[in-house]
Protein backbone atom coordinates (compact mmCIF):
# COMPACT_ATOMS: atom_id res chain seq x y z
CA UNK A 1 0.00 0.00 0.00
CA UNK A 2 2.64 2.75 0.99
CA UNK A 3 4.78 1.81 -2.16
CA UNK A 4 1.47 2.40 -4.26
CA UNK A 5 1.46 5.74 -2.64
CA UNK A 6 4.78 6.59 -3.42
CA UNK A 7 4.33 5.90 -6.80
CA UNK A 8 0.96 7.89 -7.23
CA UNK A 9 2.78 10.94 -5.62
CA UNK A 10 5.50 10.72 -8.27
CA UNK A 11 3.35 9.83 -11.29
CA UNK A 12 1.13 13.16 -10.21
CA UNK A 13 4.64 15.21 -10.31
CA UNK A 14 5.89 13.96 -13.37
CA UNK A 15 2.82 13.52 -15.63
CA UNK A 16 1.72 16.41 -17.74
CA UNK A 17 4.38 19.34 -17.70
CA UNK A 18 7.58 17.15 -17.20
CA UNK A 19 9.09 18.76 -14.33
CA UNK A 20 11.96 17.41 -13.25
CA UNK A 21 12.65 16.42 -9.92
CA UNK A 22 16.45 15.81 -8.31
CA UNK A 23 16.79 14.13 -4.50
CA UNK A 24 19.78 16.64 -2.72
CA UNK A 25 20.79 15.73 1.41
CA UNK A 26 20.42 18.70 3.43
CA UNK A 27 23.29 20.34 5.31
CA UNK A 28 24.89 18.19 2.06
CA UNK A 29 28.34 20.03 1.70
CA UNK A 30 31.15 19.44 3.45
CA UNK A 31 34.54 20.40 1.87
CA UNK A 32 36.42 16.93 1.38
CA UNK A 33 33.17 15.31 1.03
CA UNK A 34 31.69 13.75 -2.22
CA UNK A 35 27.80 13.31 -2.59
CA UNK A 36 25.60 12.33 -5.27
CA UNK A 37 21.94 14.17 -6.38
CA UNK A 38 20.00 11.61 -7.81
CA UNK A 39 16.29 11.58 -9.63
CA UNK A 40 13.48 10.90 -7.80
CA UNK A 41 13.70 7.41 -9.65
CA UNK A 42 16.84 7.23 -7.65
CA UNK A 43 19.03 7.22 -10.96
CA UNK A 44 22.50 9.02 -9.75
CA UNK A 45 22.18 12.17 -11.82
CA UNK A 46 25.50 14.85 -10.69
CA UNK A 47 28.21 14.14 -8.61
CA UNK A 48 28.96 17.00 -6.54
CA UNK A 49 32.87 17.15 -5.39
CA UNK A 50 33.78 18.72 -2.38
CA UNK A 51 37.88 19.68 -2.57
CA UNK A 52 39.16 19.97 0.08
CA UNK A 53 42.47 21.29 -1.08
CA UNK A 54 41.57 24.79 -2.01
CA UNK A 55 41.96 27.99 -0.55
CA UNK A 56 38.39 28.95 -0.76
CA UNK A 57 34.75 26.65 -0.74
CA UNK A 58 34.48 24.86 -4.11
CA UNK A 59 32.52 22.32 -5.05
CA UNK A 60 32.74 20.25 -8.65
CA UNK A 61 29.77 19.34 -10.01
CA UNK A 62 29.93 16.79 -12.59
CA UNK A 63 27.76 14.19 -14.75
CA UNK A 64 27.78 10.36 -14.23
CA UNK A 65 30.86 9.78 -16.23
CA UNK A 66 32.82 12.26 -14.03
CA UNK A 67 33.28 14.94 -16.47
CA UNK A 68 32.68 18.27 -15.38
CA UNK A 69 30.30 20.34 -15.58
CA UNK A 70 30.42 23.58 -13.53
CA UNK A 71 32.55 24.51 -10.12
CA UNK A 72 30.62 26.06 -7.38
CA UNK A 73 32.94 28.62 -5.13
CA UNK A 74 33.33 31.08 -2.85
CA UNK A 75 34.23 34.47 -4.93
CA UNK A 76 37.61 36.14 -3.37
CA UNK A 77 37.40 38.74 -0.38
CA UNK A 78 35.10 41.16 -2.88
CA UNK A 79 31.29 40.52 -1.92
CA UNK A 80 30.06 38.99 1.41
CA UNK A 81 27.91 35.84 0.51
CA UNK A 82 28.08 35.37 -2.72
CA UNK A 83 29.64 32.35 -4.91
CA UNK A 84 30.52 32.28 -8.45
CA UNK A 85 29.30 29.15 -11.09
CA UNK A 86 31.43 28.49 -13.74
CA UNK A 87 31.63 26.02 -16.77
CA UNK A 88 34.50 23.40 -17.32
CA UNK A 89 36.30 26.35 -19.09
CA UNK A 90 36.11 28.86 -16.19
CA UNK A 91 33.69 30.95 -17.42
CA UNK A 92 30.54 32.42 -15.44
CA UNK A 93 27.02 31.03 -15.31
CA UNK A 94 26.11 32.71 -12.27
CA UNK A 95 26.63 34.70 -9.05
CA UNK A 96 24.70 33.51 -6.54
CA UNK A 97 24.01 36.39 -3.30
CA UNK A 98 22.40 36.80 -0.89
CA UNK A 99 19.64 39.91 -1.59
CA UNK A 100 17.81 40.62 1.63
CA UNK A 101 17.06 39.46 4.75
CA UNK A 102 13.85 39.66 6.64
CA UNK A 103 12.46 38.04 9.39
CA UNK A 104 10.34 35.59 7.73
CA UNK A 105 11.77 35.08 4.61
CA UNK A 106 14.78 35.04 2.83
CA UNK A 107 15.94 36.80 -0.54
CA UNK A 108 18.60 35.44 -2.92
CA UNK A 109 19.44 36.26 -6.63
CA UNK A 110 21.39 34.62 -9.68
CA UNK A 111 22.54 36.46 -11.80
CA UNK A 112 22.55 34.28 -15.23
CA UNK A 113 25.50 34.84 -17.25
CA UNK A 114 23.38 34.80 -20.65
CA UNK A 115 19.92 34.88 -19.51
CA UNK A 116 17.48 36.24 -17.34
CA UNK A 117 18.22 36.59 -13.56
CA UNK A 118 16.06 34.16 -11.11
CA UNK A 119 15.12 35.06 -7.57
CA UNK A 120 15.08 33.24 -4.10
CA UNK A 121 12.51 33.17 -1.76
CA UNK A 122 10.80 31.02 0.69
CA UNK A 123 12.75 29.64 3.57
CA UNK A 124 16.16 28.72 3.27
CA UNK A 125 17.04 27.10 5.81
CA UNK A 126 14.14 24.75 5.91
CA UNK A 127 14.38 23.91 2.28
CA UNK A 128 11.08 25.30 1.21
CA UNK A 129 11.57 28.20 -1.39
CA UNK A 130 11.29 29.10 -4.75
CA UNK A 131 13.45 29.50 -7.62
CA UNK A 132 11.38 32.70 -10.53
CA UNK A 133 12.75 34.29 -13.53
CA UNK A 134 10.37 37.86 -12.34
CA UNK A 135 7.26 35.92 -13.64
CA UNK A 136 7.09 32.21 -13.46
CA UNK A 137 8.08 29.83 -11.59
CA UNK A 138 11.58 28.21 -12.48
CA UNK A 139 12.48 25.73 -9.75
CA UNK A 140 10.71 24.72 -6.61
CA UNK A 141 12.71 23.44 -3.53
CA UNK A 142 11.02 21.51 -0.90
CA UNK A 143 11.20 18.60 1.66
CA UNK A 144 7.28 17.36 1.24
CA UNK A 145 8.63 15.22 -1.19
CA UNK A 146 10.58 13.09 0.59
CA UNK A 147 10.33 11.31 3.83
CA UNK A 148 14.16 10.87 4.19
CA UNK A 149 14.85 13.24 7.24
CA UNK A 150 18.06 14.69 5.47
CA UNK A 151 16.76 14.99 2.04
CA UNK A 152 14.76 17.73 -0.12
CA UNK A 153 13.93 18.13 -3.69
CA UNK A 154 14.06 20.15 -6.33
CA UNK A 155 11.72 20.27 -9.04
CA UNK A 156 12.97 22.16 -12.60
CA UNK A 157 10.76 23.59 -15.18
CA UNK A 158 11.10 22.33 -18.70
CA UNK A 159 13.15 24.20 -20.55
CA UNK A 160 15.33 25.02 -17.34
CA UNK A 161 19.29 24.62 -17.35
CA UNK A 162 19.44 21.74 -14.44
CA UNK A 163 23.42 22.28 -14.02
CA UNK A 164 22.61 26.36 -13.24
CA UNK A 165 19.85 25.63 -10.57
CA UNK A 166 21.34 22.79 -9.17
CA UNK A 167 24.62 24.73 -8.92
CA UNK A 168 22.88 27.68 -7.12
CA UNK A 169 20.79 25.35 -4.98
CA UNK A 170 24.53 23.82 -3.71
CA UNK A 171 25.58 27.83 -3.63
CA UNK A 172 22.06 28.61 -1.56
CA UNK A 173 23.02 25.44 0.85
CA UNK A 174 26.20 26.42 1.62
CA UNK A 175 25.87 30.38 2.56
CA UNK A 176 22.51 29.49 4.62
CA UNK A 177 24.64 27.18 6.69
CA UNK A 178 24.85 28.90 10.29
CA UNK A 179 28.06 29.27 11.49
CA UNK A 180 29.47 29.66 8.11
């Protein structure tokens, strides 16, 4: 019976507008520390590589095969909570900062190297917030999905860059992190 469940839950989530969901561990980054984010099928999707011998934060994502795909670090001693995406060839996605904060919720942006910005809000650090490009809906990050008590989701629009969101959601995860 509680498989059947499971299964209705994700056939309502992935029928009609193919949103794309990805399983991430909370508090998920620690440098030295190698993780996978996997579909809600469980299918290992991006490795994400924690080095741990660098001078500042960075993370590797990467595909299956272990070829990279975009490094996720801390930017140098110029903006206070921000981190910098980049392709395999060093170049920028994003910037990932923190906008505002406010008692109830918080504000990030990501600013898209060749496309529009998105903005954060919802709760950070309880993993329910939303990912919009000014308009619509991008990205939704939440832990309804999942029962696992250190695991969220993230659900991608069609037509979304996985690589970019995913990257920022690693980005989001680490500044939130109190104590940082």
């Amino acid at each position: 019976m509680l498989r059947g469940r499971r299964a209705e839950r994700r056939e309502e989530r992935t029928d009609g507008d193919q949103r794309v969901h990805y399983r991430m561990r909370q508090r998920l980054v620690s440098i030295g520390d190698d993780y996978w984010i996997e579909t809600d099928r469980g299918e290992r999707a991006y490795k994400v590589d924690g080095k741990a011998l660098r001078l500042r934060k960075t993370l590797i994502l990467e595909d299956p095969d272990g070829r990279e795909l975009a490094k996720v670090q801390e930017r140098v001693a110029r903006v206070k909570d921000s981190m910098e995406v980049e392709d395999a060839d060093g170049h920028r996605m994003a910037l990932v900062k923190k906008a505002l904060i406010s008692p109830l919720r918080d504000r990030w942006v990501v600013k898209i190297g060749d496309g529009p910005d998105l903005d954060i809000q919802g709760n950070i650090l309880d993993h329910e917030y939303t990912f919009t490009d000014g308009r619509t809906a991008v990205a939704t990050v939440s832990k309804k999905w999942f029962r696992v008590a250190d695991t969220y989701g993230v659900e991608i629009a069609p037509g979304q860059d996985p690589v970019v969101v995913l990257a920022a959601t690693v980005a989001v995860d680490m500044m939130a992190q109190p104590g940082r």
